[in-house]
Protein backbone atom coordinates (compact mmCIF):
# COMPACT_ATOMS: atom_id res chain seq x y z
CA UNK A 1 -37.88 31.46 -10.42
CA UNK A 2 -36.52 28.76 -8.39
CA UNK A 3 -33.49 30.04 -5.73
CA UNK A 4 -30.34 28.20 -4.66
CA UNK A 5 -28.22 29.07 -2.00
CA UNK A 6 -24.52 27.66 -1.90
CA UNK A 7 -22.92 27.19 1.32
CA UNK A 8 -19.10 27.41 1.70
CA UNK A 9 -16.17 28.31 4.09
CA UNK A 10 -13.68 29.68 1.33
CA UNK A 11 -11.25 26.52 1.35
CA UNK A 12 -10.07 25.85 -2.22
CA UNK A 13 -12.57 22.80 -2.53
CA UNK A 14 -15.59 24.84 -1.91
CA UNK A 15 -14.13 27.92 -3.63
CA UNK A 16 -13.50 25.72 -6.53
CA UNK A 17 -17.18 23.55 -6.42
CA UNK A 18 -18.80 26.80 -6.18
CA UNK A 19 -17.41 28.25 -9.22
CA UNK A 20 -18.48 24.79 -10.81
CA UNK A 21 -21.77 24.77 -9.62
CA UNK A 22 -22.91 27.94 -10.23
CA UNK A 23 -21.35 28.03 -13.80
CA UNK A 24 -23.78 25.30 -14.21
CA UNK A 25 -26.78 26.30 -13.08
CA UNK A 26 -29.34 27.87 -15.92
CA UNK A 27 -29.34 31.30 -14.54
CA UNK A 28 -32.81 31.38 -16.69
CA UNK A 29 -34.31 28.92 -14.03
CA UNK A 30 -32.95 29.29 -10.82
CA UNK A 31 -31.34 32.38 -8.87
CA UNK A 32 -28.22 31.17 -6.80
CA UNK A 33 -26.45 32.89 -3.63
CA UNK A 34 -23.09 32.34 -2.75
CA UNK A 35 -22.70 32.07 1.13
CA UNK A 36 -19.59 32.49 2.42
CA UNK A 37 -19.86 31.06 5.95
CA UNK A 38 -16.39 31.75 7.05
CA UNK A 39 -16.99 36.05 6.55
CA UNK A 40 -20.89 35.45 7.04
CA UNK A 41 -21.41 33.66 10.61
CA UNK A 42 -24.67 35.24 11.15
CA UNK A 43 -25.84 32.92 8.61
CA UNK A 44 -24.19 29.34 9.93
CA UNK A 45 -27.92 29.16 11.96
CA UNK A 46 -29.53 29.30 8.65
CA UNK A 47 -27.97 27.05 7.38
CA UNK A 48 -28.14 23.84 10.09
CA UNK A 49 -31.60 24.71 10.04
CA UNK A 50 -31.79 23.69 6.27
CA UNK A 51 -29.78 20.88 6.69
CA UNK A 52 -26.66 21.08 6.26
CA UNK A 53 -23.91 19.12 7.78
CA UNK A 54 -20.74 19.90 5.80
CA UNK A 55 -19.61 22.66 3.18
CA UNK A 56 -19.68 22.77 0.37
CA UNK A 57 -23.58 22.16 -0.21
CA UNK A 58 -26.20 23.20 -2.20
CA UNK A 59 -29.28 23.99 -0.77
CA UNK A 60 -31.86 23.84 -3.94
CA UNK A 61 -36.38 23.50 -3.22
CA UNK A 62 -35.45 22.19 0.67
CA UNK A 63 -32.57 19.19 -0.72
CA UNK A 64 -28.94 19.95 0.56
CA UNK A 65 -26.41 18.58 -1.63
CA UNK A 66 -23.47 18.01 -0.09
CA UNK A 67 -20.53 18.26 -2.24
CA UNK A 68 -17.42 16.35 -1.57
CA UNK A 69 -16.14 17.12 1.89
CA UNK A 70 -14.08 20.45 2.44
CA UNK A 71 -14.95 20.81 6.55
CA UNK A 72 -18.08 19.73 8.91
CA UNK A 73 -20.45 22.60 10.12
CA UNK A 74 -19.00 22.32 13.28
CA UNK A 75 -15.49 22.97 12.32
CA UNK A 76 -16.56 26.13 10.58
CA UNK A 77 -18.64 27.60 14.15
CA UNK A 78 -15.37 26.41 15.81
């Protein structure tokens, strides 16, 4: 089974995207975790180092998705 893991720092736009997304997803194919950057920082690493540059994004086979544009990765480390 393929994963997913959804990066987001609990603003309304990625609270609402994730909901969205995940709804989505065929839970059949793919196994999705919801990352909550803001209460999770140990994890902000982790996520740079798969490429992403803004939240929310989905991070799905190695492709981030970057969904619309709630902050930059660097505002949530701030």
């Amino acid at each position: 089974m393929a994963q997913a893991v959804f990066y987001h720092a609990g603003c309304p736009v990625c609270v609402d995207a994730a909901q969205v997304v995940v709804n989505y997803l065929d839970e059949s194919k793919i196994t999705t975790e919801i990352v909550h950057l803001g209460t999770a920082r140990n994890r902000i690493e982790e996520a740079e180092k798969a490429g992403v540059k803004s939240v929310p994004a989905l991070v799905i086979g190695g492709n981030v998705y970057h969904i619309n544009f709630g902050a930059s990765l660097e505002d949530v480390k701030g």
